[in-house]
N, C-alpha and C. Protein backbone atom coordinates (compact mmCIF):
# COMPACT_ATOMS: atom_id res chain seq x y z
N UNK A 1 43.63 95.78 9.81
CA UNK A 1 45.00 95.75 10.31
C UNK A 1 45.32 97.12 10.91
N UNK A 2 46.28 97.17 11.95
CA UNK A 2 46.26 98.72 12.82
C UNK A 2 47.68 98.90 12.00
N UNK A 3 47.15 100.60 11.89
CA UNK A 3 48.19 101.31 11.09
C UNK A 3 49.42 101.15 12.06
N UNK A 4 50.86 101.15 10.87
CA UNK A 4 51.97 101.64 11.50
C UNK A 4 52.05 103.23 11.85
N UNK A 5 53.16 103.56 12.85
CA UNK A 5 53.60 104.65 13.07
C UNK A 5 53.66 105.30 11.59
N UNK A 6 54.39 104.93 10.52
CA UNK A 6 54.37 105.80 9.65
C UNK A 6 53.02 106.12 8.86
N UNK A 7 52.35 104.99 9.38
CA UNK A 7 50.75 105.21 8.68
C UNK A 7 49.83 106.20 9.25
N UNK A 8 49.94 106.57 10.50
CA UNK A 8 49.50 107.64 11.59
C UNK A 8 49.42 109.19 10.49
N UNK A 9 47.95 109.28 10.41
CA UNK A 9 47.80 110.75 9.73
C UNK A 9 48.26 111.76 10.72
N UNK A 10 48.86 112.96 10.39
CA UNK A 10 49.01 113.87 11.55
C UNK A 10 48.22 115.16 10.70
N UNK A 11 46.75 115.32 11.32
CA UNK A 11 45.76 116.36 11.32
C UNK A 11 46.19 117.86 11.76
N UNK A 12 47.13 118.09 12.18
CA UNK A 12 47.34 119.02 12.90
C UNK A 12 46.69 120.51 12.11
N UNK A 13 47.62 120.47 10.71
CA UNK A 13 47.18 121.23 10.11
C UNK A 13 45.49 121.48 10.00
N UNK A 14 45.16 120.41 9.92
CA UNK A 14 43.51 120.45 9.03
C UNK A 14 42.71 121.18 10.08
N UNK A 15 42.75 120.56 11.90
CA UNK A 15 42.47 121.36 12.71
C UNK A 15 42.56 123.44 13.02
N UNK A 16 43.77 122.82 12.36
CA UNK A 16 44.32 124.52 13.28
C UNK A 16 43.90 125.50 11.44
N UNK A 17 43.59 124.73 10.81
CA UNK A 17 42.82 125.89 9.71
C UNK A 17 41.69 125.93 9.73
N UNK A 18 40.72 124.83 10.43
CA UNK A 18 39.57 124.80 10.52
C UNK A 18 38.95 125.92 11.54
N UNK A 19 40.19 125.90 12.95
CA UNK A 19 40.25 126.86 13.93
C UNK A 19 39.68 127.86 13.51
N UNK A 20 41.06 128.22 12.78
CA UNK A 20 41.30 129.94 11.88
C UNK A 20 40.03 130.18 11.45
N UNK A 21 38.97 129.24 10.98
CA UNK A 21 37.91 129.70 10.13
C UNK A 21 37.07 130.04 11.17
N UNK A 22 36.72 129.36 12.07
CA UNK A 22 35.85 129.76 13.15
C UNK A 22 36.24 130.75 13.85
N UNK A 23 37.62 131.26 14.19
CA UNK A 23 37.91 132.33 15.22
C UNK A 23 37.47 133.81 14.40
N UNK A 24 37.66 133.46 12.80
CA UNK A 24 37.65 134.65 11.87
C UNK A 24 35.80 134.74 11.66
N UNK A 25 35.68 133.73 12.28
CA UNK A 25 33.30 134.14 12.03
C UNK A 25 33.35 134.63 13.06
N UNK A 26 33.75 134.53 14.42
CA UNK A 26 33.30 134.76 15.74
C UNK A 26 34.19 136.56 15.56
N UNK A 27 34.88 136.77 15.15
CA UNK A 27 35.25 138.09 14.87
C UNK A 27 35.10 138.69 14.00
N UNK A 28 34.24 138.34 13.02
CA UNK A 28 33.02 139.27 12.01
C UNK A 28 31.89 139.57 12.79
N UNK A 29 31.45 138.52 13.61
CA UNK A 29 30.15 138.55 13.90
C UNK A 29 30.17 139.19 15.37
N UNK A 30 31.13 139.36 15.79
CA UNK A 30 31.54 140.25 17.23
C UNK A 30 31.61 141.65 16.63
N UNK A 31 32.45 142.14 15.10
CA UNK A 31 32.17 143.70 15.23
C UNK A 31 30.62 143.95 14.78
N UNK A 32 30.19 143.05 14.13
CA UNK A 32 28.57 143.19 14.03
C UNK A 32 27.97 143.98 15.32
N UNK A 33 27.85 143.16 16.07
CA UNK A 33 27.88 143.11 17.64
C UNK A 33 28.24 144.30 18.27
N UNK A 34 29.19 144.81 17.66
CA UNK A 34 29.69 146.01 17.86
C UNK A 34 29.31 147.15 17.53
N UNK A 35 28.63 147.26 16.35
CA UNK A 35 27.88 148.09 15.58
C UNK A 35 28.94 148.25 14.37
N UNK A 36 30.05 147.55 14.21
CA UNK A 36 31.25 147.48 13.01
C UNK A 36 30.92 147.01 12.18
N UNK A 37 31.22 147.07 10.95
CA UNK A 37 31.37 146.55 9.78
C UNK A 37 32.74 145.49 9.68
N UNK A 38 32.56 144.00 9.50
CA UNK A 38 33.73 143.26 9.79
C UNK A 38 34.55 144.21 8.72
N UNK A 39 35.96 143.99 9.17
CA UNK A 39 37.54 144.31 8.50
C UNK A 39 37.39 143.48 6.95
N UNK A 40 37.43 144.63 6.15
CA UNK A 40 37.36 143.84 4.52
C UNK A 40 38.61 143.04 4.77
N UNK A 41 39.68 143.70 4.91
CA UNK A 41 41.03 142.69 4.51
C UNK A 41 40.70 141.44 5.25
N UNK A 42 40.70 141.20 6.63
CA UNK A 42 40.33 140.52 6.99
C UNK A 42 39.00 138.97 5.92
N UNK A 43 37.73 139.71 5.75
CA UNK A 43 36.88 139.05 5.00
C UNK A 43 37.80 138.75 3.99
N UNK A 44 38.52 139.01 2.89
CA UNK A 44 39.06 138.98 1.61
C UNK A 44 40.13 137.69 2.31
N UNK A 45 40.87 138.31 3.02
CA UNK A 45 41.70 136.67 3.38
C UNK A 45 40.54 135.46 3.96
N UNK A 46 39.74 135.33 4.35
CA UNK A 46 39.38 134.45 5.07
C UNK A 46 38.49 133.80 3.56
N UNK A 47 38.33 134.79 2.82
CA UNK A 47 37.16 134.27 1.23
C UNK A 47 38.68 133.19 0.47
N UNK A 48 39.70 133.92 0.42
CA UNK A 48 41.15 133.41 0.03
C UNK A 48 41.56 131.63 0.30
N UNK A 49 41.72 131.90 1.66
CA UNK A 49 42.07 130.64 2.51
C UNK A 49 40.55 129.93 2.37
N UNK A 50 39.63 129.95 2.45
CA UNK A 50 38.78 128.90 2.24
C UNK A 50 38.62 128.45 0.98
N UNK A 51 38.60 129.42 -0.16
CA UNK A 51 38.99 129.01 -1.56
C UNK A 51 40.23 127.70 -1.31
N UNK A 52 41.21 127.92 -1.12
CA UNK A 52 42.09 127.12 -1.36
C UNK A 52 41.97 126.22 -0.91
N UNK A 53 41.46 125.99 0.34
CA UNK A 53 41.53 124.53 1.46
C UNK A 53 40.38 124.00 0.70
N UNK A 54 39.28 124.08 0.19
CA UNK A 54 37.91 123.36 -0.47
C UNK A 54 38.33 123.21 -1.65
N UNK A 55 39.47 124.25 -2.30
CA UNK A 55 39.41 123.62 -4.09
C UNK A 55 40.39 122.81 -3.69
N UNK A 56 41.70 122.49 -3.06
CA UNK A 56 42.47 121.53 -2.67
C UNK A 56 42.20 120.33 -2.41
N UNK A 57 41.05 120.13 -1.45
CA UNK A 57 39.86 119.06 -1.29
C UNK A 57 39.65 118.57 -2.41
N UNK A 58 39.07 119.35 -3.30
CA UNK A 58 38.08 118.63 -3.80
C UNK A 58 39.13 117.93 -5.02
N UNK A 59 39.90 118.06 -5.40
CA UNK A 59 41.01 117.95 -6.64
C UNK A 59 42.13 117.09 -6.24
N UNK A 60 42.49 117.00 -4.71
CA UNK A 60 43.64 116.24 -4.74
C UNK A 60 43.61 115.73 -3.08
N UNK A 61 41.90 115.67 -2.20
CA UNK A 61 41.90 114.41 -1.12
C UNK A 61 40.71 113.85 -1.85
N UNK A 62 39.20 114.07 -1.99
CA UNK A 62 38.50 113.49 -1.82
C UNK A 62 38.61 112.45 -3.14
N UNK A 63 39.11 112.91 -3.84
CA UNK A 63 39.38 111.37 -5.37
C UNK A 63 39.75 110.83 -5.15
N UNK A 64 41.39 110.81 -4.09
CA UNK A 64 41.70 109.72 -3.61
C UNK A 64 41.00 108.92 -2.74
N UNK A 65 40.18 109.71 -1.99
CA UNK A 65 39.74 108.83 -0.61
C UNK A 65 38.41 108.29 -1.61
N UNK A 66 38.04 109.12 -2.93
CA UNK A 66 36.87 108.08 -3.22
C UNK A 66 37.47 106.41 -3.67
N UNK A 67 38.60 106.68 -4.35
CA UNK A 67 39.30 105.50 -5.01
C UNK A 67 38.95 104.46 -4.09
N UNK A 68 39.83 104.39 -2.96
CA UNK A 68 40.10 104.12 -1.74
C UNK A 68 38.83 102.91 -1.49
N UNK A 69 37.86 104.05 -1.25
CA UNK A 69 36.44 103.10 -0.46
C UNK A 69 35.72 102.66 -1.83
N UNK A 70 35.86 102.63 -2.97
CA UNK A 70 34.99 102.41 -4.06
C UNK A 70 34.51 101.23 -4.48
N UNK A 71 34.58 99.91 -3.31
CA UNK A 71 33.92 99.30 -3.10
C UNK A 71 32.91 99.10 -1.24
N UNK A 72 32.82 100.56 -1.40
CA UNK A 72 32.13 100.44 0.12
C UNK A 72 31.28 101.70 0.32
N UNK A 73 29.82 101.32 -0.10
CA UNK A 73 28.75 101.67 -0.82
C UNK A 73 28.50 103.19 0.43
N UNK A 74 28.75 102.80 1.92
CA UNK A 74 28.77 103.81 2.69
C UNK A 74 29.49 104.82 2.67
N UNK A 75 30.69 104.62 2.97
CA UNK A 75 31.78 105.21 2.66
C UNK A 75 31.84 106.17 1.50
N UNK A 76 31.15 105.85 -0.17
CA UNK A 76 31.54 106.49 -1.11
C UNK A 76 30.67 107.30 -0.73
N UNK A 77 29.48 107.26 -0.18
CA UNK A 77 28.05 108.17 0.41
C UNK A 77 28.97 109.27 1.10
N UNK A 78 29.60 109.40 2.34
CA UNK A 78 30.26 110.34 3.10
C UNK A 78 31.51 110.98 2.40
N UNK A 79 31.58 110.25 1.04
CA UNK A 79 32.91 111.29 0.34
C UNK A 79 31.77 112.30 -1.37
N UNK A 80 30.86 111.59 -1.17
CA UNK A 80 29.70 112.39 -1.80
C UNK A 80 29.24 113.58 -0.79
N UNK A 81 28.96 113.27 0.53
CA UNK A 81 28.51 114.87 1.00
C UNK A 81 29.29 115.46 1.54
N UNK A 82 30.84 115.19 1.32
CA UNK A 82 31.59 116.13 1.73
C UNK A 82 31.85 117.03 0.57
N UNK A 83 31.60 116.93 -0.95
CA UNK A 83 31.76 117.54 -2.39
C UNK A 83 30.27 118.08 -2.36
N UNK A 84 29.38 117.72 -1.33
CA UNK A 84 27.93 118.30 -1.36
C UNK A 84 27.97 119.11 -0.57
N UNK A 85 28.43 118.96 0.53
CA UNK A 85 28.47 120.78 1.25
C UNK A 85 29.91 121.52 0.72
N UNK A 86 30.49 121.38 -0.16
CA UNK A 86 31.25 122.17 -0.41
C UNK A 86 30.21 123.29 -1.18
N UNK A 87 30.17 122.40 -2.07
CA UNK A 87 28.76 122.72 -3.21
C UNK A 87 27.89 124.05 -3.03
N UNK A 88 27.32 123.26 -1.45
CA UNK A 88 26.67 124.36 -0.76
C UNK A 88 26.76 125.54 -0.28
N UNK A 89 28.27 125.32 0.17
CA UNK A 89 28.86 126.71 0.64
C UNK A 89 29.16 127.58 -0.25
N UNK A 90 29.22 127.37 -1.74
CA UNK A 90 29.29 128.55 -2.16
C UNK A 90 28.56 129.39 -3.06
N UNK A 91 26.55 129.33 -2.76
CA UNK A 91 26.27 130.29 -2.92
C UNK A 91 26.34 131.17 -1.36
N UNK A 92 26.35 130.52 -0.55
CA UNK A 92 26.58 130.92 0.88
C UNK A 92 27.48 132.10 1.05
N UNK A 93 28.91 131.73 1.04
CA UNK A 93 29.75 132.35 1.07
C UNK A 93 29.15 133.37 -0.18
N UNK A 94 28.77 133.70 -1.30
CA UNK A 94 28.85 134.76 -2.14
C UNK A 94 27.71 135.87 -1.96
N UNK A 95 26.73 134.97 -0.44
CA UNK A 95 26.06 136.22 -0.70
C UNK A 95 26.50 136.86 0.61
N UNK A 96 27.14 136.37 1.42
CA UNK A 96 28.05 136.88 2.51
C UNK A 96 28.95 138.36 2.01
N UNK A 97 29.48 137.49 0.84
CA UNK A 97 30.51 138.82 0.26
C UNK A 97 29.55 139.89 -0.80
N UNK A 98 28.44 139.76 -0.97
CA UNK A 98 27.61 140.82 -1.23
C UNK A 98 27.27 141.63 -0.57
N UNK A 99 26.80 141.01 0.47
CA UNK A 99 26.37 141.82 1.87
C UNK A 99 27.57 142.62 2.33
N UNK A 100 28.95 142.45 2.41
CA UNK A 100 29.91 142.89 2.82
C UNK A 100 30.20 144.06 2.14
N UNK A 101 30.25 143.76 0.62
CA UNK A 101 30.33 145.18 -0.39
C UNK A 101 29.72 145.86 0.06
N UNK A 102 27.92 145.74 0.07
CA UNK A 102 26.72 146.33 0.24
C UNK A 102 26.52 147.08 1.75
N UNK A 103 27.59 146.40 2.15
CA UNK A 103 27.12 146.95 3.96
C UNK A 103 25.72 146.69 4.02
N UNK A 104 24.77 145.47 3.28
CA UNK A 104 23.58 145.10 3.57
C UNK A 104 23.30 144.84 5.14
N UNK A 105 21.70 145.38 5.13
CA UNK A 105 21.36 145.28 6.64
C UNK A 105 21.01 143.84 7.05
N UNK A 106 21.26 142.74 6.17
CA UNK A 106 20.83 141.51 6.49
C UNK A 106 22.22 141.16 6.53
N UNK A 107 23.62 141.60 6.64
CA UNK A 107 24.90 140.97 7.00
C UNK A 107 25.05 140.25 7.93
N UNK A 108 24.23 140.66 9.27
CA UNK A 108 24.22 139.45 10.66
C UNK A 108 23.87 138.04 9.97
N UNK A 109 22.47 137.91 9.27
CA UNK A 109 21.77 137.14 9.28
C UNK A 109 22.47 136.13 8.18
N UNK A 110 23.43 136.84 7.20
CA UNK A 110 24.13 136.50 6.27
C UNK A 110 25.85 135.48 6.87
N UNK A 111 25.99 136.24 7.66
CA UNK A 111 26.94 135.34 7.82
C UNK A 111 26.58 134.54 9.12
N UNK A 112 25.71 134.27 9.79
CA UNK A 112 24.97 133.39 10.77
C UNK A 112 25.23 132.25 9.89
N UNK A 113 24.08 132.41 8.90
CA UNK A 113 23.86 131.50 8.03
C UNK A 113 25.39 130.63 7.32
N UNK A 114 26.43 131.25 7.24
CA UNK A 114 27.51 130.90 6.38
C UNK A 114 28.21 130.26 8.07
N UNK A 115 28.47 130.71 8.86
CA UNK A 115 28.82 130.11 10.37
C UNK A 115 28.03 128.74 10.21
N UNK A 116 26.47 128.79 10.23
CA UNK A 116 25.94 127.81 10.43
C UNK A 116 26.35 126.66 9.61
N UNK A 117 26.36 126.94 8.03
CA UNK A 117 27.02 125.72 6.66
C UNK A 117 28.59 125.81 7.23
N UNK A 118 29.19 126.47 7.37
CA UNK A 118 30.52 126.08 6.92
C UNK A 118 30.17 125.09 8.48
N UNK A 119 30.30 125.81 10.14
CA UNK A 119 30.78 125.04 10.71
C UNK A 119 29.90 123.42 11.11
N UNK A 120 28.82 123.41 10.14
CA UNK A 120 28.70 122.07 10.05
C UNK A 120 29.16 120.72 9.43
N UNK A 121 29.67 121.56 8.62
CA UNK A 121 30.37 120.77 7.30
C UNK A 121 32.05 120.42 7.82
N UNK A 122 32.67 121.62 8.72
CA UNK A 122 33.71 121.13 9.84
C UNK A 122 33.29 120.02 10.40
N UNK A 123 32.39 120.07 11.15
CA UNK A 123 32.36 119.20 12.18
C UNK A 123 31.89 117.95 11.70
N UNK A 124 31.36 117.95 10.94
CA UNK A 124 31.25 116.37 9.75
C UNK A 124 32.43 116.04 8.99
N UNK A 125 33.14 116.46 8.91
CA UNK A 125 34.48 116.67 7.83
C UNK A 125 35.41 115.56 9.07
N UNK A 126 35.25 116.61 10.98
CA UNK A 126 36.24 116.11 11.80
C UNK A 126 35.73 114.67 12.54
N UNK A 127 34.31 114.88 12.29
CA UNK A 127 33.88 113.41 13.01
C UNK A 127 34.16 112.42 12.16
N UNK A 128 33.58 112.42 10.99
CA UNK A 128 33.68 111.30 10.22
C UNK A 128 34.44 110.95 9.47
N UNK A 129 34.97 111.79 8.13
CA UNK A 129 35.92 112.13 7.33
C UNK A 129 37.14 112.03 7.56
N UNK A 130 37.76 112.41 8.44
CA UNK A 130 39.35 111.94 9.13
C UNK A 130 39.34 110.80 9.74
N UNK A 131 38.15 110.40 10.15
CA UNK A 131 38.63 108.86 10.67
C UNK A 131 38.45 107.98 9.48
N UNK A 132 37.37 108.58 8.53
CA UNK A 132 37.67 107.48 7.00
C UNK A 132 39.04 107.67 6.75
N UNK A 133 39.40 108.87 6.53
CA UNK A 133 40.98 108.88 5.83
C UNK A 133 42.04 108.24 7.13
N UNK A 134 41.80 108.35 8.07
CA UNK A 134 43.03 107.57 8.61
C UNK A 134 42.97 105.89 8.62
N UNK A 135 41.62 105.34 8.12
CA UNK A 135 41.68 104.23 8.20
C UNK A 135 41.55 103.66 6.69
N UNK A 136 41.83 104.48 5.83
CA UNK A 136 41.79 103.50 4.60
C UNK A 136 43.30 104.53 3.45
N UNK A 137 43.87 105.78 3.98
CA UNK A 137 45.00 106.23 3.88
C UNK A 137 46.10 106.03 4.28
N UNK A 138 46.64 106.62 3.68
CA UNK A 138 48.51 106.07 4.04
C UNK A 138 48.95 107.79 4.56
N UNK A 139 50.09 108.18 5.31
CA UNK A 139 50.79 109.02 5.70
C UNK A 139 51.42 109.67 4.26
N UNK A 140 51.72 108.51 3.34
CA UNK A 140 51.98 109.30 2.34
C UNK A 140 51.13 109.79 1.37
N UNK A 141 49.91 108.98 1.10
CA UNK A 141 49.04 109.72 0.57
C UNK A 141 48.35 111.41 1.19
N UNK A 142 48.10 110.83 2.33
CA UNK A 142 48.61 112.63 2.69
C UNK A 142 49.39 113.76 2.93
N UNK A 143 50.60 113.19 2.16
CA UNK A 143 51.85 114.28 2.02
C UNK A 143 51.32 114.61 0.77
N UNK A 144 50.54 113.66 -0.06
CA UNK A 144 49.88 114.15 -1.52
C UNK A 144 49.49 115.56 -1.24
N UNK A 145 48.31 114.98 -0.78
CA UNK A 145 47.75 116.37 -0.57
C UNK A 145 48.26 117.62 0.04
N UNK A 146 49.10 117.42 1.12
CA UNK A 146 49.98 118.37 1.55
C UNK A 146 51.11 119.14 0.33
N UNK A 147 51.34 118.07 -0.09
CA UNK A 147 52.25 118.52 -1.35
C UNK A 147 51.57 119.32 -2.77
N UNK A 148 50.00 118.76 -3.01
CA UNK A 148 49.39 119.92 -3.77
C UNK A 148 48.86 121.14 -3.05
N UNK A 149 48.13 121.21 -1.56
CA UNK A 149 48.08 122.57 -0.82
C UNK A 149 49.41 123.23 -0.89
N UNK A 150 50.50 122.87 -0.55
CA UNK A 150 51.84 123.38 -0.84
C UNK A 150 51.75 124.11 -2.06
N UNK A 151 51.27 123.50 -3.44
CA UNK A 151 51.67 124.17 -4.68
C UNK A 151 50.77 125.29 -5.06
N UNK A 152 49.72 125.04 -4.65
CA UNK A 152 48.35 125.73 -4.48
C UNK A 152 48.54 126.93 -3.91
N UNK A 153 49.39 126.92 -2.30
CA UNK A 153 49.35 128.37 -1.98
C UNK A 153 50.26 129.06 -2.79
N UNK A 154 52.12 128.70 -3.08
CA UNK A 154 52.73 129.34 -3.37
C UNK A 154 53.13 129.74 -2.12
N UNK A 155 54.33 130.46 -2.69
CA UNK A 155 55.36 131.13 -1.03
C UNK A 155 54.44 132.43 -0.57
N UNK A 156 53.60 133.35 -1.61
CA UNK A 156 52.60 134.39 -1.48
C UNK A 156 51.82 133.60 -0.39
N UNK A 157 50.92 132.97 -0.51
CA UNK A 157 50.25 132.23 0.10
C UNK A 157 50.54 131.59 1.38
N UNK A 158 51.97 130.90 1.54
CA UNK A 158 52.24 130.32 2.94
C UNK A 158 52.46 131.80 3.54
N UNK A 159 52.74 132.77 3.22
CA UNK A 159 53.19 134.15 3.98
C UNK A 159 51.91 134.37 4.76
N UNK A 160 50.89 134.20 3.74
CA UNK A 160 49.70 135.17 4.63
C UNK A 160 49.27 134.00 5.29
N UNK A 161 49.09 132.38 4.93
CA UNK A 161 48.64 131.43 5.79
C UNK A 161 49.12 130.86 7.20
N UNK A 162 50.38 130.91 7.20
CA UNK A 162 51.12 130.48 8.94
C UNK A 162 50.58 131.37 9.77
N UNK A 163 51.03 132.85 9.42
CA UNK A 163 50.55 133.74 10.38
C UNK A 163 49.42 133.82 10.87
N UNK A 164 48.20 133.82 9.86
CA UNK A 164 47.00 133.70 9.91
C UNK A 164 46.10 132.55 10.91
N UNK A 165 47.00 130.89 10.52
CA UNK A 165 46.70 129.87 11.76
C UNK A 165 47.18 130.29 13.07
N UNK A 166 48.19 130.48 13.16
CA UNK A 166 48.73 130.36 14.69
C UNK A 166 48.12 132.10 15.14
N UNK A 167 47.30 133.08 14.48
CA UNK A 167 46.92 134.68 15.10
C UNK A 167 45.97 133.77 16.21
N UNK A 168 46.29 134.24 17.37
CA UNK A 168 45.56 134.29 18.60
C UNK A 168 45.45 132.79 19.30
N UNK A 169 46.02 132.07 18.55
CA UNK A 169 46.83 130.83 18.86
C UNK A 169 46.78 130.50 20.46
N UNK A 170 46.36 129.64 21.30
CA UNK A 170 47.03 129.38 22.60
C UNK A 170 48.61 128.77 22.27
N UNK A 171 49.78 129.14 23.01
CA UNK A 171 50.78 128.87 23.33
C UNK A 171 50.93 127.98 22.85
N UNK A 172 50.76 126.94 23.69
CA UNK A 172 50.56 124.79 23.12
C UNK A 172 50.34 124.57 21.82
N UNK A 173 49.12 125.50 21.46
CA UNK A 173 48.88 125.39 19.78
C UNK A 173 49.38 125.89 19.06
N UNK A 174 50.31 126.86 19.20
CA UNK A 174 51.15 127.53 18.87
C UNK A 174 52.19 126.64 18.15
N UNK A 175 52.58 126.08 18.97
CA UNK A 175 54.23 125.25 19.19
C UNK A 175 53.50 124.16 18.17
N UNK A 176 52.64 124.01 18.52
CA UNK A 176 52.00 122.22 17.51
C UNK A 176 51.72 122.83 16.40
N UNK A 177 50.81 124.06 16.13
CA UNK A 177 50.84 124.20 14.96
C UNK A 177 52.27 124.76 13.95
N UNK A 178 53.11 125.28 14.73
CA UNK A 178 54.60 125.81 13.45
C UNK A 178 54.84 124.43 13.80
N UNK A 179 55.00 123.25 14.67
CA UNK A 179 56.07 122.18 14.60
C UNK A 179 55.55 120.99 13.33
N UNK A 180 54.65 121.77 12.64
CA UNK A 180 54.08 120.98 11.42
C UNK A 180 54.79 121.53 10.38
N UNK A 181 55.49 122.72 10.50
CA UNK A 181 56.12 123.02 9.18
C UNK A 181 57.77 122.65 9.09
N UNK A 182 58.42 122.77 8.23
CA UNK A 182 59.62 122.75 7.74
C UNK A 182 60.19 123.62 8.47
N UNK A 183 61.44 123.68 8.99
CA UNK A 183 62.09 124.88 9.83
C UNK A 183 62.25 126.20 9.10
N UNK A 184 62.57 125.75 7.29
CA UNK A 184 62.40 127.09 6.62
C UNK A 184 61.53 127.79 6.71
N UNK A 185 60.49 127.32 6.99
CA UNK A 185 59.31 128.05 7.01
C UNK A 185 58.76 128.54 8.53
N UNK A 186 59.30 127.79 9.03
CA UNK A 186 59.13 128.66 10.38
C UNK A 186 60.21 130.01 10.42
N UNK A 187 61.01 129.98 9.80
CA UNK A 187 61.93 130.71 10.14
C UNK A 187 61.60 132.04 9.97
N UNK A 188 61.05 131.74 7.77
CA UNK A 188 60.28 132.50 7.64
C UNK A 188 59.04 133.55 8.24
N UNK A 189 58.78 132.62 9.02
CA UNK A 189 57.27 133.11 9.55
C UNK A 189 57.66 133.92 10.61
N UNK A 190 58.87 133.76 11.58
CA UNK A 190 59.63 134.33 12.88
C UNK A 190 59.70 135.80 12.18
N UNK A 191 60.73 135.70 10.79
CA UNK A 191 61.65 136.73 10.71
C UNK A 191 60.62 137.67 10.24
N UNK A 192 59.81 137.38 8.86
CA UNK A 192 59.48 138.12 7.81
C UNK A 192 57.60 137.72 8.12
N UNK A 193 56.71 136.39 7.83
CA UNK A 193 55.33 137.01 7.81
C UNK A 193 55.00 137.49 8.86
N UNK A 194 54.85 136.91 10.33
CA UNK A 194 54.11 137.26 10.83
C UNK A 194 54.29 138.59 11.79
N UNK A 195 55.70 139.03 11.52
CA UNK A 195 56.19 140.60 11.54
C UNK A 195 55.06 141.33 10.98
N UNK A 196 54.83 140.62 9.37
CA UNK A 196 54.28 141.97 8.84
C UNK A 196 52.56 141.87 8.41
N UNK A 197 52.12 140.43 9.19
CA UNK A 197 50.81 140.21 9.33
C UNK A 197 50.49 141.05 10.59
N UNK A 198 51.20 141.12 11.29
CA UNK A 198 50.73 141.85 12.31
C UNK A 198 50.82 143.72 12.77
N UNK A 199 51.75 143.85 11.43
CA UNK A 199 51.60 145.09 11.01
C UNK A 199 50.68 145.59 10.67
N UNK A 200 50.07 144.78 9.55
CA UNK A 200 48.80 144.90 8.53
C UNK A 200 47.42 145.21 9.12
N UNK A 201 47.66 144.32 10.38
CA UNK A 201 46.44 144.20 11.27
C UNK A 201 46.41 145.49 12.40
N UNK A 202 47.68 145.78 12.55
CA UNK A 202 47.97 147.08 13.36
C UNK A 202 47.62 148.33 12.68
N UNK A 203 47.69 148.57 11.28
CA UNK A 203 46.85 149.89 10.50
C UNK A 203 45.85 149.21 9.94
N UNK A 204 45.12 148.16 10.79
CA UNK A 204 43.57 148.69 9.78
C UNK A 204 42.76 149.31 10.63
N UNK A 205 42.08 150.56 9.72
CA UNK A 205 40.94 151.55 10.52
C UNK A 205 39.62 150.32 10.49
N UNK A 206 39.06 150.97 11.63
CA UNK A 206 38.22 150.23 12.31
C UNK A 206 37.06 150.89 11.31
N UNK A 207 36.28 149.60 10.64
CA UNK A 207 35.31 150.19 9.96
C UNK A 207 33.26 150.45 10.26
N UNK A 208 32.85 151.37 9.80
CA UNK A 208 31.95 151.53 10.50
C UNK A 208 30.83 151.93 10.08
């Protein structure tokens, strides 16, 4: 049966954090490139925000979406390797952040490797995974989840996260990504974060 309008998932979010994750590898791996040492603060938020979006996953979408298909032997398969590359990513990610402490000389090769897992596990997540959840989810079951990422970040958390999606944002994506939030929170983000995300980012010494 074709979903109603209110049944229509709106991804917007899931995209424009998935973005954030890729724009934040391509600018580790550019001061590499550079002969830089990526921006710790930088690394430390991006270790932050992926913590949250994968433990959020795993605790309050993929149980539901297993419920969901748990008579559809395929289906439960693709909500198994989405809890399997999570899995994966994190000895990945930890030896990334070793190398980072370490200023190890294998850091290129270290976060190649973490580019390579995470953005495959995106792009399996956006091919397949969202079209399971829009076809066997409800709009409100994903306010669920919106509503535990909500509790998950905390107001600490939405501060450093809005700013963080929409940094370097095209225009269009701009507007689509704040027109996903609550006006309080845009307001927020106008007056007070991303004032002072972009402060933050304005004194960090370039490391080397």
């Amino acid at each position: 049966m074709a979903a109603t309008d209110n049944d229509v998932i709106d991804f917007t979010l899931m995209y424009a954090t998935h973005d954030a994750f890729r724009r934040d590898l391509h600018r580790f791996a550019q001061a590499l490139a550079d002969d830089r040492a990526p921006d710790r603060a930088a690394w430390e938020n991006f270790k932050q925000q992926l913590h949250v979006h994968h433990s959020v996953e795993d605790t309050a979408l993929w149980p539901r979406l297993q419920r969901a298909v748990a008579d559809r032997p395929r289906d439960l398969e693709l909500v198994d390797q989405m809890q399997a590359e999570h899995a994966q990513l994190d000895p990945v990610l930890a030896a990334v952040d070793q190398a980072v402490a370490q200023r190890s000389a294998d850091l290129a090769d270290r976060l190649q490797e973490l580019a390579t897992v995470l953005g495959g596990h995106m792009k399996h997540e956006e091919q397949e995974a969202l079209a399971l959840i829009q076809e066997v989810l409800t709009a409100q079951d994903w306010g669920v989840f919106r509503s535990a990422m909500a509790r998950r970040q905390g107001p600490r958390g939405a501060a450093a996260y809005v700013p963080w999606i929409v940094d370097e944002a095209q225009p269009a994506d701009r507007r689509r990504y704040l027109a996903a939030f609550p006006a309080p929170v845009r307001l927020l983000n106008r007056l007070f974060w991303e004032p002072n995300y972009r402060r933050r980012a304005s004194r960090r010494p370039l490391e080397g």
